[in-house]
C-alpha atoms as a PDB file:
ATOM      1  CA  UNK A   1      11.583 -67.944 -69.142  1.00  0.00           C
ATOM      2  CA  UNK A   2       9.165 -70.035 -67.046  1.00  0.00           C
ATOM      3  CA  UNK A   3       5.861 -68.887 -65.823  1.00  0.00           C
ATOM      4  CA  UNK A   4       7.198 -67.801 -62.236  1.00  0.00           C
ATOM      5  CA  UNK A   5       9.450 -65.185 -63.398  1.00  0.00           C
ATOM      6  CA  UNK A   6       6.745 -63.982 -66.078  1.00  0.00           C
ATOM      7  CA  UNK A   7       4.147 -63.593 -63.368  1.00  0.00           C
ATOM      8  CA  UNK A   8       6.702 -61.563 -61.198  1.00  0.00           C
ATOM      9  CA  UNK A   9       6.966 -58.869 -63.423  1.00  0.00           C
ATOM     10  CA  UNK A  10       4.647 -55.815 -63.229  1.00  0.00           C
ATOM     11  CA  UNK A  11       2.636 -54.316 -65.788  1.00  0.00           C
ATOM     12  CA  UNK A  12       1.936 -51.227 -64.178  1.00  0.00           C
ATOM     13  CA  UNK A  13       3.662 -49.732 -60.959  1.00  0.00           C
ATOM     14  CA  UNK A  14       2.312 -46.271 -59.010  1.00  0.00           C
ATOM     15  CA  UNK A  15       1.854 -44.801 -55.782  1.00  0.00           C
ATOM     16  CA  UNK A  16      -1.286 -44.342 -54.234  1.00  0.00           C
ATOM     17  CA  UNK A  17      -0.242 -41.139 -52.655  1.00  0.00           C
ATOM     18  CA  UNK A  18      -3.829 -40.819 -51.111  1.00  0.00           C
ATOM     19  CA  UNK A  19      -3.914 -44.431 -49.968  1.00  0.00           C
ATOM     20  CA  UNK A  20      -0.007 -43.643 -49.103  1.00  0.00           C
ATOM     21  CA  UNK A  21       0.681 -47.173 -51.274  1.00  0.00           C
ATOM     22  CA  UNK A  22       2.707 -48.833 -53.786  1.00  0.00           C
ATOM     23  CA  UNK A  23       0.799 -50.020 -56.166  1.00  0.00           C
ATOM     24  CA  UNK A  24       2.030 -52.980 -58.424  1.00  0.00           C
ATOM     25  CA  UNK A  25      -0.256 -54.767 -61.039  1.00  0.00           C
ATOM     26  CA  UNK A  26       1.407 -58.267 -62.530  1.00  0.00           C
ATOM     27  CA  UNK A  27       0.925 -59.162 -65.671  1.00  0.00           C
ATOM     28  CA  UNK A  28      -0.885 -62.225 -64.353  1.00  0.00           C
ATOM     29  CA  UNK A  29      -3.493 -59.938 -63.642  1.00  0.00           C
ATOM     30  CA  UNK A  30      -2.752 -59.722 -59.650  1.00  0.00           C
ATOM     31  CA  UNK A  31      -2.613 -56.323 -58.446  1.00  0.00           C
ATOM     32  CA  UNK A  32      -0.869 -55.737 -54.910  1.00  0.00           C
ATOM     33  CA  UNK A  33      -0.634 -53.042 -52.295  1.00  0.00           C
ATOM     34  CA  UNK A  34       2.239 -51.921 -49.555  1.00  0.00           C
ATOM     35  CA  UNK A  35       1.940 -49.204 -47.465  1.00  0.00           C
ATOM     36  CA  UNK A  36       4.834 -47.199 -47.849  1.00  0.00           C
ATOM     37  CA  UNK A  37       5.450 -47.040 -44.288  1.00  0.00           C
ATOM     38  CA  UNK A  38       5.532 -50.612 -43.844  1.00  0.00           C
ATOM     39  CA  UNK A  39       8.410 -50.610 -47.314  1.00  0.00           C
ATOM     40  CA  UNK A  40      10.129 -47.747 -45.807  1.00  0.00           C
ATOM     41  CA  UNK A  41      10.464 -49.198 -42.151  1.00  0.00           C
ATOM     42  CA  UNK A  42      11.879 -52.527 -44.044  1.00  0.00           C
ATOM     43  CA  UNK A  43      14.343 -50.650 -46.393  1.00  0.00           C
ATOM     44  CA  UNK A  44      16.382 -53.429 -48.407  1.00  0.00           C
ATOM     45  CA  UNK A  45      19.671 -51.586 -47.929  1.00  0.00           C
ATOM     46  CA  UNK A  46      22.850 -52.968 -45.883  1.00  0.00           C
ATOM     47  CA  UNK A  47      22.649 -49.845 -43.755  1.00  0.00           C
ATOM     48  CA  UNK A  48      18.969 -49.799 -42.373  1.00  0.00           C
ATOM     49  CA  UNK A  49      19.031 -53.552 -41.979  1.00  0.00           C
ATOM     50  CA  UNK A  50      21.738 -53.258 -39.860  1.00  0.00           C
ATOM     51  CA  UNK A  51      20.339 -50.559 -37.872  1.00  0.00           C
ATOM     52  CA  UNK A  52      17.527 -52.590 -37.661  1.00  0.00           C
ATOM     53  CA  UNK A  53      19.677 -55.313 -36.307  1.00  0.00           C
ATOM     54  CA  UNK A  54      21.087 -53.195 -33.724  1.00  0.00           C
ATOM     55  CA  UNK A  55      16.996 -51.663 -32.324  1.00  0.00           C
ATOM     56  CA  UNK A  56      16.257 -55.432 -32.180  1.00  0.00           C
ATOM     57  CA  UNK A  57      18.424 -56.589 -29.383  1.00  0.00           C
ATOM     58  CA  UNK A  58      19.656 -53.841 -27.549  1.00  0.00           C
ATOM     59  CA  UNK A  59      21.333 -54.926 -24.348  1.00  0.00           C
ATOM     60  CA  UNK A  60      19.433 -55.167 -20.859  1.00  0.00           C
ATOM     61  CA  UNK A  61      18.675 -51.414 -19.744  1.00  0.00           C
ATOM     62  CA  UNK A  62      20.201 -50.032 -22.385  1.00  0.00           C
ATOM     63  CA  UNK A  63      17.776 -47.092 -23.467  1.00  0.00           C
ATOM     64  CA  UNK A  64      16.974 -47.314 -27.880  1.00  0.00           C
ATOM     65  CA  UNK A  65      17.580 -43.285 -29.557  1.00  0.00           C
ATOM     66  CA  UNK A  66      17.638 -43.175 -32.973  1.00  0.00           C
ATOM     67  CA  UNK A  67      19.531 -40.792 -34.792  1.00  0.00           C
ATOM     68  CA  UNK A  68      19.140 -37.756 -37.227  1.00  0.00           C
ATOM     69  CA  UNK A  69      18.786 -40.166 -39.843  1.00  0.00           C
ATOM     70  CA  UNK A  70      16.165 -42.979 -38.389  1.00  0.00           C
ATOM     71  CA  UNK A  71      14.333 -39.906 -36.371  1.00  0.00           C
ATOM     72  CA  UNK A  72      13.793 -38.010 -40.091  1.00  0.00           C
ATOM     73  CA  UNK A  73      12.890 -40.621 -41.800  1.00  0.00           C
ATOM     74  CA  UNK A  74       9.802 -40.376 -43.706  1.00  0.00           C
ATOM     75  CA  UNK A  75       7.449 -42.670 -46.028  1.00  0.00           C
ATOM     76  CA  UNK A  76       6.910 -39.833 -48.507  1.00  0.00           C
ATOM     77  CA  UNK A  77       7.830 -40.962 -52.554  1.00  0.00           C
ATOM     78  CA  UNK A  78      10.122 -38.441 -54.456  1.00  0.00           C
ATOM     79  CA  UNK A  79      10.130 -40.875 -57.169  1.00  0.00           C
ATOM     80  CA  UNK A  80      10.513 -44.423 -58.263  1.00  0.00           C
ATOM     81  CA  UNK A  81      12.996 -45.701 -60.957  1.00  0.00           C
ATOM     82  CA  UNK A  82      13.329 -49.377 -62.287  1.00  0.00           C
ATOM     83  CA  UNK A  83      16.226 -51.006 -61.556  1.00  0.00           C
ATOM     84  CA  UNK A  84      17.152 -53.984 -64.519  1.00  0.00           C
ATOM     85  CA  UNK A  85      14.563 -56.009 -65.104  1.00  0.00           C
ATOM     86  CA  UNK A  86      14.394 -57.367 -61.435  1.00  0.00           C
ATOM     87  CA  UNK A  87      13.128 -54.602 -59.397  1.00  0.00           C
ATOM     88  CA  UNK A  88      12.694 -50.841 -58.466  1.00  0.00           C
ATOM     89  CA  UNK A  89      14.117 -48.540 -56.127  1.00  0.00           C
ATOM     90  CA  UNK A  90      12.429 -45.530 -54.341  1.00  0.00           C
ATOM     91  CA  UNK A  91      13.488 -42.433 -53.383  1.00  0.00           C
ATOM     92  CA  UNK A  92      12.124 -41.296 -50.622  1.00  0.00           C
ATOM     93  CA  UNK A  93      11.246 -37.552 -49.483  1.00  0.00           C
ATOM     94  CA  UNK A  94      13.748 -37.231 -47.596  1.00  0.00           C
ATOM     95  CA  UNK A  95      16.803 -38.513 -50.189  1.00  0.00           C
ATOM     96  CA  UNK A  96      17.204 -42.070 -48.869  1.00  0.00           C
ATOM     97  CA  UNK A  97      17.321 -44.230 -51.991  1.00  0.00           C
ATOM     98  CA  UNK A  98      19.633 -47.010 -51.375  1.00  0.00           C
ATOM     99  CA  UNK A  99      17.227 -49.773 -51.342  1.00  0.00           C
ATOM    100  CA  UNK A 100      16.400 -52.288 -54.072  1.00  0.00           C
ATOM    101  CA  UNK A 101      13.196 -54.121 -53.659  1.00  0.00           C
ATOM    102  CA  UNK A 102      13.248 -56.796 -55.885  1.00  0.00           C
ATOM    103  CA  UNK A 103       9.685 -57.808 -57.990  1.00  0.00           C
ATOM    104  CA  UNK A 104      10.409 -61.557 -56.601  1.00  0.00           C
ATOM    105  CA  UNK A 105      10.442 -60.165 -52.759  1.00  0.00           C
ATOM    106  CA  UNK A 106       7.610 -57.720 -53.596  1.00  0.00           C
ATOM    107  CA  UNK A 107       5.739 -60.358 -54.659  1.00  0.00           C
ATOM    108  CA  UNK A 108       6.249 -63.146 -51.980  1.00  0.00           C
ATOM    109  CA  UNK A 109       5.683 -60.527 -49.982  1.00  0.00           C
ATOM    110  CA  UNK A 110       2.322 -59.852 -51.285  1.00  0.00           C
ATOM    111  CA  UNK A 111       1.702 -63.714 -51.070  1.00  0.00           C
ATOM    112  CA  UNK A 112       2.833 -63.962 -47.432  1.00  0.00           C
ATOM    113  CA  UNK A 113       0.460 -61.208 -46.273  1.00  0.00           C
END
């Protein structure tokens, strides 16, 4: 395994339920923080990033309502469960749980920000 993939696993993953965060440490020693909003409103699965698709070029005039789903939404952790070796996936408060987000996106992620 080369030194990439080692440094993109975690050592430790929580949520800062105070700091409303995800909380990854890598076992390079790195320790990173999302806001769960920010994860949430960038859900990994095929549905939301379609709907996101759709909120992002609505057509001239046309007036943007989300529905029951989108409008309930929340950022609130239920729990989090690994998923392989590559990733986790969160359920959120609210039962959405369809997203994987992967330890290499996580971390470029991190490194982008």
């Amino acid at each position: 395994m080369n030194s990439d993939k080692k440094r993109r696993r975690p050592t430790r993953t929580e949520v800062d339920r105070e700091a409303e965060e995800l909380v990854i440490e890598w076992k390079d020693g790195h320790m990173s923080r999302y806001p769960l909003m920010h994860l949430r409103r960038n859900c990994t699965c095929a549905n939301c990033r379609e709907k996101r698709q759709e909120l992002a070029a609505p057509e001239p005039g046309e007036l943007v309502l989300l529905d029951g789903a989108a409008a309930t939404a929340t950022a609130a952790v239920r729990q989090i469960d690994p998923v392989g070796h590559y990733g986790i996936r969160i359920t959120w408060a609210d039962g959405h749980d369809y997203g994987i987000y992967t330890f290499k996106a996580l971390r470029e992620m991190d490194e982008e920000g």
